[in-house]
N, C-alpha and C. Protein backbone atom coordinates (compact mmCIF):
# COMPACT_ATOMS: atom_id res chain seq x y z
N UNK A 1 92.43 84.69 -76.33
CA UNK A 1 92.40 85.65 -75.24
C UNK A 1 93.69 86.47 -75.22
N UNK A 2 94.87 85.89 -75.29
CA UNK A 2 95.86 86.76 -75.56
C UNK A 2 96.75 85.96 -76.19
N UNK A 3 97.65 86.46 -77.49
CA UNK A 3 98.44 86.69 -78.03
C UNK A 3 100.02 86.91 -78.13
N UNK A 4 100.43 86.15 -78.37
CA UNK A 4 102.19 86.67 -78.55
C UNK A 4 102.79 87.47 -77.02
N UNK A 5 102.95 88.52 -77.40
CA UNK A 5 103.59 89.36 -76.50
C UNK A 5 102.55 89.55 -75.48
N UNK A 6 101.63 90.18 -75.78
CA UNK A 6 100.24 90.35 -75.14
C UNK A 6 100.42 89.18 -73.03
N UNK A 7 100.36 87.94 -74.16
CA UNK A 7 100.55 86.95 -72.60
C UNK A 7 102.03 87.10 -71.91
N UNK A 8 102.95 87.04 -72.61
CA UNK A 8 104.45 87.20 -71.43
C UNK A 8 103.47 88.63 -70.71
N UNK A 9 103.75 89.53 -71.29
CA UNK A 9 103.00 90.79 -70.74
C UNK A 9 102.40 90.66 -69.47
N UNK A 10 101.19 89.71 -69.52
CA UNK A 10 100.18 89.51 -68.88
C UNK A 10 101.34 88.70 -67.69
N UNK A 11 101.58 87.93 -67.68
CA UNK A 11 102.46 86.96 -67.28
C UNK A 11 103.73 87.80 -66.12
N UNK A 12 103.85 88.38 -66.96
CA UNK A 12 105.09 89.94 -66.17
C UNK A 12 104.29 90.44 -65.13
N UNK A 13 102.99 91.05 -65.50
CA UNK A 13 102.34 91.58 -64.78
C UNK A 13 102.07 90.92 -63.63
N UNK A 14 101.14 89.33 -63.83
CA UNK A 14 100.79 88.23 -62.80
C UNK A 14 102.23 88.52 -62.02
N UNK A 15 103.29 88.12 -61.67
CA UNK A 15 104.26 88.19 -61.37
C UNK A 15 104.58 89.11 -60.45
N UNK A 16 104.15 90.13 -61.16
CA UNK A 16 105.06 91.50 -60.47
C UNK A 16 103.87 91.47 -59.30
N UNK A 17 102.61 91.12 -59.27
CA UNK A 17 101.26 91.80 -58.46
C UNK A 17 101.85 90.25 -57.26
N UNK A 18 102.38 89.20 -57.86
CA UNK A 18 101.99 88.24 -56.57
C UNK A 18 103.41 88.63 -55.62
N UNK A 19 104.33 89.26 -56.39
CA UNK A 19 105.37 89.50 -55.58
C UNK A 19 105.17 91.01 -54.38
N UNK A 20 104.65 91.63 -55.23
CA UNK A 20 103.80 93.28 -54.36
C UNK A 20 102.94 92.93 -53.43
N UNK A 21 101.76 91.24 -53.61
CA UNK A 21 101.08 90.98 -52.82
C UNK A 21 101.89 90.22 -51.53
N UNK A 22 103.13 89.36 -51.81
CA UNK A 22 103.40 88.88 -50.61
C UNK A 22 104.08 89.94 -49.99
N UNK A 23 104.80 91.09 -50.42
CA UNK A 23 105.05 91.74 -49.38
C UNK A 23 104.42 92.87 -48.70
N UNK A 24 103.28 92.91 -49.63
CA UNK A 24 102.08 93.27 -48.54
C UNK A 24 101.26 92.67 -47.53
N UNK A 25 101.55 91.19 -47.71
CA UNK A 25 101.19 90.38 -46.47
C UNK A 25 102.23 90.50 -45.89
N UNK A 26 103.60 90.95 -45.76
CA UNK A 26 105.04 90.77 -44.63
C UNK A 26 104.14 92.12 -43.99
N UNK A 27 104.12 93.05 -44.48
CA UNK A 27 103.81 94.47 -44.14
C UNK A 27 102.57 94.27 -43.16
N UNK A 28 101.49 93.39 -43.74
CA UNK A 28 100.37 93.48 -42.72
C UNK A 28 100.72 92.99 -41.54
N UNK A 29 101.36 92.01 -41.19
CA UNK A 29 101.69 91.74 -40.23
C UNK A 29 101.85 92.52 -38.89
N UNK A 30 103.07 94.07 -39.74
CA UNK A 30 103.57 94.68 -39.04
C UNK A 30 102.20 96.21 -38.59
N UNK A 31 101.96 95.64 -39.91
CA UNK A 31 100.71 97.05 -39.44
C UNK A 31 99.55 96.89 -38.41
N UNK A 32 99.12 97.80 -37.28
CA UNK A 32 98.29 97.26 -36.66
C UNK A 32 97.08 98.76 -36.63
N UNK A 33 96.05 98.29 -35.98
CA UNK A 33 94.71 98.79 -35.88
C UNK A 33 94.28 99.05 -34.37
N UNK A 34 93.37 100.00 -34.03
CA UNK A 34 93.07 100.00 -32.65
C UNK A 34 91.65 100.44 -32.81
N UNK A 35 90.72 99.67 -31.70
CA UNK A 35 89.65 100.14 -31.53
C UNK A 35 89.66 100.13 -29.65
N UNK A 36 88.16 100.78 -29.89
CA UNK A 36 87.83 100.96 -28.21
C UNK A 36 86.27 100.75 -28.18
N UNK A 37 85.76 100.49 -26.74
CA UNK A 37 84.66 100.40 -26.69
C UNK A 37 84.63 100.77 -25.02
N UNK A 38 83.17 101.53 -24.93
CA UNK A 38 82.63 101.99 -23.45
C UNK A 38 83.67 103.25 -23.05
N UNK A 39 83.78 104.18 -24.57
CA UNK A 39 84.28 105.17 -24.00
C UNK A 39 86.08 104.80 -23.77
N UNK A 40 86.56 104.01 -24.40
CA UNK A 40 88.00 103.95 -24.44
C UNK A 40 88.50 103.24 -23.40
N UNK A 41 87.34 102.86 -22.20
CA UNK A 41 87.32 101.74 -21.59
C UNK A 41 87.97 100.66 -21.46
N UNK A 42 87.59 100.04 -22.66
CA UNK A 42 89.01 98.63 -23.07
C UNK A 42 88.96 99.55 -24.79
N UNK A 43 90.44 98.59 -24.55
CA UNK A 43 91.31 98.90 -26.28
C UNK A 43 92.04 97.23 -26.62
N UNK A 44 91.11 97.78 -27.90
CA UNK A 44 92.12 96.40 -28.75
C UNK A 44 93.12 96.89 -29.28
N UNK A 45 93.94 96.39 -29.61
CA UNK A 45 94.81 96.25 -30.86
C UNK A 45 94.78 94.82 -31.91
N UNK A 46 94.66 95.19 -33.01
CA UNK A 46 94.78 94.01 -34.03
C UNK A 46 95.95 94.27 -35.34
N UNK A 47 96.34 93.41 -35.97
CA UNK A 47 97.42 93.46 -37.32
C UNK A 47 96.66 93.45 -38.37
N UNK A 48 97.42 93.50 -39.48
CA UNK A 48 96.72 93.12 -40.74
C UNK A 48 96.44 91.67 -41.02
N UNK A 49 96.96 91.02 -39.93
CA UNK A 49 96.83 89.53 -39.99
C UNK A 49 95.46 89.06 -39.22
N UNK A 50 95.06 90.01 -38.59
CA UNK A 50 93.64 89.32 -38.13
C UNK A 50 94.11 88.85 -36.21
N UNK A 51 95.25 89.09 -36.28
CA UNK A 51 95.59 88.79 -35.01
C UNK A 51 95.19 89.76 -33.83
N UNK A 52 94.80 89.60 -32.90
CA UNK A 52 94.85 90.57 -31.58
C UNK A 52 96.20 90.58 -31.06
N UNK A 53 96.73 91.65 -31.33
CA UNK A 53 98.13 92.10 -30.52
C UNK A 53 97.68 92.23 -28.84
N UNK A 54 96.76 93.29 -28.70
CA UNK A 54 96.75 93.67 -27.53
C UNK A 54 95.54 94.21 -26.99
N UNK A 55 94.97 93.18 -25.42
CA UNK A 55 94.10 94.25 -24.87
C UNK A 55 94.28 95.13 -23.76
N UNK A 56 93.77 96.43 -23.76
CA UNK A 56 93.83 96.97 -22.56
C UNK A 56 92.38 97.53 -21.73
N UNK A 57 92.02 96.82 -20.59
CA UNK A 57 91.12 97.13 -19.87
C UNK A 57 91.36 98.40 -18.74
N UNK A 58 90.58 99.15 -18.45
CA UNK A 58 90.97 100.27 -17.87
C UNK A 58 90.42 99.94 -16.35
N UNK A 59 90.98 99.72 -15.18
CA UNK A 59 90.24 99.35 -14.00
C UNK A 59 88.59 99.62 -13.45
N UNK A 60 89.16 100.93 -14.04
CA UNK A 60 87.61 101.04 -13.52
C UNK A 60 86.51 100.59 -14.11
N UNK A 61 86.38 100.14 -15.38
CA UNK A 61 85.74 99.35 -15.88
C UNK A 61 85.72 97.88 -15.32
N UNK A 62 86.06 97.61 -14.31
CA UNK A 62 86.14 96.27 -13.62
C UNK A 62 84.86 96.65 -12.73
N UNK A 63 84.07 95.72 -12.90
CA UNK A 63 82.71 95.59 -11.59
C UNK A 63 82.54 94.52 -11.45
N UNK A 64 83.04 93.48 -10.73
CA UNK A 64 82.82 92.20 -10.51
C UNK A 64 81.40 92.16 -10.12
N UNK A 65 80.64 93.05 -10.55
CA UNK A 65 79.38 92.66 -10.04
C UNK A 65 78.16 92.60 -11.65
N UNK A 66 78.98 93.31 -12.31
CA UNK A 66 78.44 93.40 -13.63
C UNK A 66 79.65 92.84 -14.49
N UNK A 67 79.96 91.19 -14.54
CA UNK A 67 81.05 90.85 -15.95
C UNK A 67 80.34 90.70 -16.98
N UNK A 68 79.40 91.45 -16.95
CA UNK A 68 78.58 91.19 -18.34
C UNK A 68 79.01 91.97 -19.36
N UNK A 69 78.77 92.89 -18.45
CA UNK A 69 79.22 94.57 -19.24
C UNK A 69 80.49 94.26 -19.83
N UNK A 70 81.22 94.09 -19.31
CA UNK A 70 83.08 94.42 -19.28
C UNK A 70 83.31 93.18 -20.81
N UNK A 71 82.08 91.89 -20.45
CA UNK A 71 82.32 90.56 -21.20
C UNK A 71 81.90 91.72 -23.15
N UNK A 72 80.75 92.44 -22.73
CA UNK A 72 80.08 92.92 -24.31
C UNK A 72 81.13 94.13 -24.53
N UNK A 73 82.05 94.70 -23.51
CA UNK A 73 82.29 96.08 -23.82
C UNK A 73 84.37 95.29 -24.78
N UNK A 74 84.49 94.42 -24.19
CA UNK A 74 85.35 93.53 -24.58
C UNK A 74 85.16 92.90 -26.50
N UNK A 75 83.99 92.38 -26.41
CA UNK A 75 83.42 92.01 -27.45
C UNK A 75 83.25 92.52 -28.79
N UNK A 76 82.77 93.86 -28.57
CA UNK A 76 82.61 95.34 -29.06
C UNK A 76 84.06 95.37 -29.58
N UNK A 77 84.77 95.83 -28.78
CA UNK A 77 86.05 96.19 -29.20
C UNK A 77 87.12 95.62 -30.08
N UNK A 78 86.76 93.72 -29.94
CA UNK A 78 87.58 93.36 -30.60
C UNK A 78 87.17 92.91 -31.84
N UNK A 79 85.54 92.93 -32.03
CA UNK A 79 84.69 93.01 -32.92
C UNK A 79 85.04 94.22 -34.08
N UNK A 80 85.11 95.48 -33.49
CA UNK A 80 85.46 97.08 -34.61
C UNK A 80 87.11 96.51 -34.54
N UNK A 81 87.83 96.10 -34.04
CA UNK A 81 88.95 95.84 -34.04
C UNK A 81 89.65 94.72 -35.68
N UNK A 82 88.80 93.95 -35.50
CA UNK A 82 89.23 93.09 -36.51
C UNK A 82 88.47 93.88 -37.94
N UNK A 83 87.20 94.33 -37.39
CA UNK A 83 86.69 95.19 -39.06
C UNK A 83 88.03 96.12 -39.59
N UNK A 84 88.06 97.09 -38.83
CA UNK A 84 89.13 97.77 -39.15
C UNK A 84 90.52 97.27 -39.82
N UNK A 85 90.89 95.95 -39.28
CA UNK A 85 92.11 95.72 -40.15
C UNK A 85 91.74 94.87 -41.51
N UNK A 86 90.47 94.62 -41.41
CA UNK A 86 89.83 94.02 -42.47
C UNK A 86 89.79 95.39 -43.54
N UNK A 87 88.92 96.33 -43.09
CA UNK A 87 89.13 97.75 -44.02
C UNK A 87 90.91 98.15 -44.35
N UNK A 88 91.94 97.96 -43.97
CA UNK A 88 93.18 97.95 -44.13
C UNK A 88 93.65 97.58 -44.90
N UNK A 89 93.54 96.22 -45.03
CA UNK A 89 93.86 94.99 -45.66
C UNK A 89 93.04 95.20 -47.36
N UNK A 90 91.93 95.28 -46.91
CA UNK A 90 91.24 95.63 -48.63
C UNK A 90 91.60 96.89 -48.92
N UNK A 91 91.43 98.41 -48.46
CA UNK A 91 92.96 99.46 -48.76
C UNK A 91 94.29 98.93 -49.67
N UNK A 92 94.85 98.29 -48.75
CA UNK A 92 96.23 97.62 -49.20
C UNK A 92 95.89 97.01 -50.38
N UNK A 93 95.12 96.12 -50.66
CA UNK A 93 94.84 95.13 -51.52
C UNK A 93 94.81 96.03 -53.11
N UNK A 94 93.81 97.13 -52.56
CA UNK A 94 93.52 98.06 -53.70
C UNK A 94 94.82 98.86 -54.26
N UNK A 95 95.37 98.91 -53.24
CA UNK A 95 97.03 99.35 -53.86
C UNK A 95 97.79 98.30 -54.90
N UNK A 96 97.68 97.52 -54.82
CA UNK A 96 99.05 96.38 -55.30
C UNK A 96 97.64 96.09 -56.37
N UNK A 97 96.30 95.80 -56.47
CA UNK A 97 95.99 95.02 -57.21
C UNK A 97 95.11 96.31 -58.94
N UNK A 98 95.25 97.45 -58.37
CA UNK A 98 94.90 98.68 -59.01
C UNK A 98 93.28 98.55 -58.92
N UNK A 99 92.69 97.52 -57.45
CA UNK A 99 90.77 98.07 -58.27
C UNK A 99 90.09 96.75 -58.47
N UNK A 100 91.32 95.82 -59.26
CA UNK A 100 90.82 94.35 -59.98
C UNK A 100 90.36 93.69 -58.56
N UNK A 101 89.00 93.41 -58.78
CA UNK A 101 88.58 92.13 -58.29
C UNK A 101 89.08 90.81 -58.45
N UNK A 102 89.53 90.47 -57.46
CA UNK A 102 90.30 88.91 -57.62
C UNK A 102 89.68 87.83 -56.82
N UNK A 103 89.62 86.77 -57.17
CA UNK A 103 89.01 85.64 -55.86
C UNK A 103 89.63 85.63 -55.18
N UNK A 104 89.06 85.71 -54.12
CA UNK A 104 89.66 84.97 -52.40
C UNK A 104 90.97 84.03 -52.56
N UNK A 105 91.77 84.02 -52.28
CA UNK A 105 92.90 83.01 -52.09
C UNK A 105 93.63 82.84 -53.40
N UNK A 106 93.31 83.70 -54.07
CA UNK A 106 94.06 83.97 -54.97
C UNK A 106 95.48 83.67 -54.96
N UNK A 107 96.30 84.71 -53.94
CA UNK A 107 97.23 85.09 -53.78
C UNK A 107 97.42 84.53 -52.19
């Protein structure tokens, strides 16, 4: 499969991509995502880590008579919230890794 120089090569390369990959996981951390739902209603915020930084509910979206609504409009949000840093994260990924499909946990 590879050869002489060919593998250090390969080897350099492995290297250089797991070092580009961990500090693209420091970076995700810092990077974050926002979604909304019911009209901007409530807002998530999420990282590249999958974390929820932050919600914000807007009062008037409070109806203690309907927490149903507020429970799905909540849901919604942090639902497009985590896709989005999921779309980020594979972005990023495609940067450092040029395209290559890699297994899960690779890195």
């Amino acid at each position: 499969m590879f050869k002489g120089g060919n593998m250090n090569k390969a080897m350099k390369q492995m290297k250089k991509m797991q070092s580009d990959m961990a500090k693209m996981q420091e970076e995700l951390k810092e990077k974050t995502v926002e979604a909304t739902a019911g009209g901007g209603a409530v807002k998530v915020v999420a990282n590249g880590h999958k974390e929820v930084k932050d919600i914000a509910i807007d009062p008037e979206a409070v109806d203690p008579d309907d927490v149903e609504m507020l429970q799905d409009l909540v849901l919604a949000a942090v639902n497009e919230a985590l896709k989005t840093a999921d779309d980020m994260v594979e972005k990023e990924m495609q940067k450092v890794t040029g395209g290559m499909q890699l297994p899960p946990g690779l890195f």
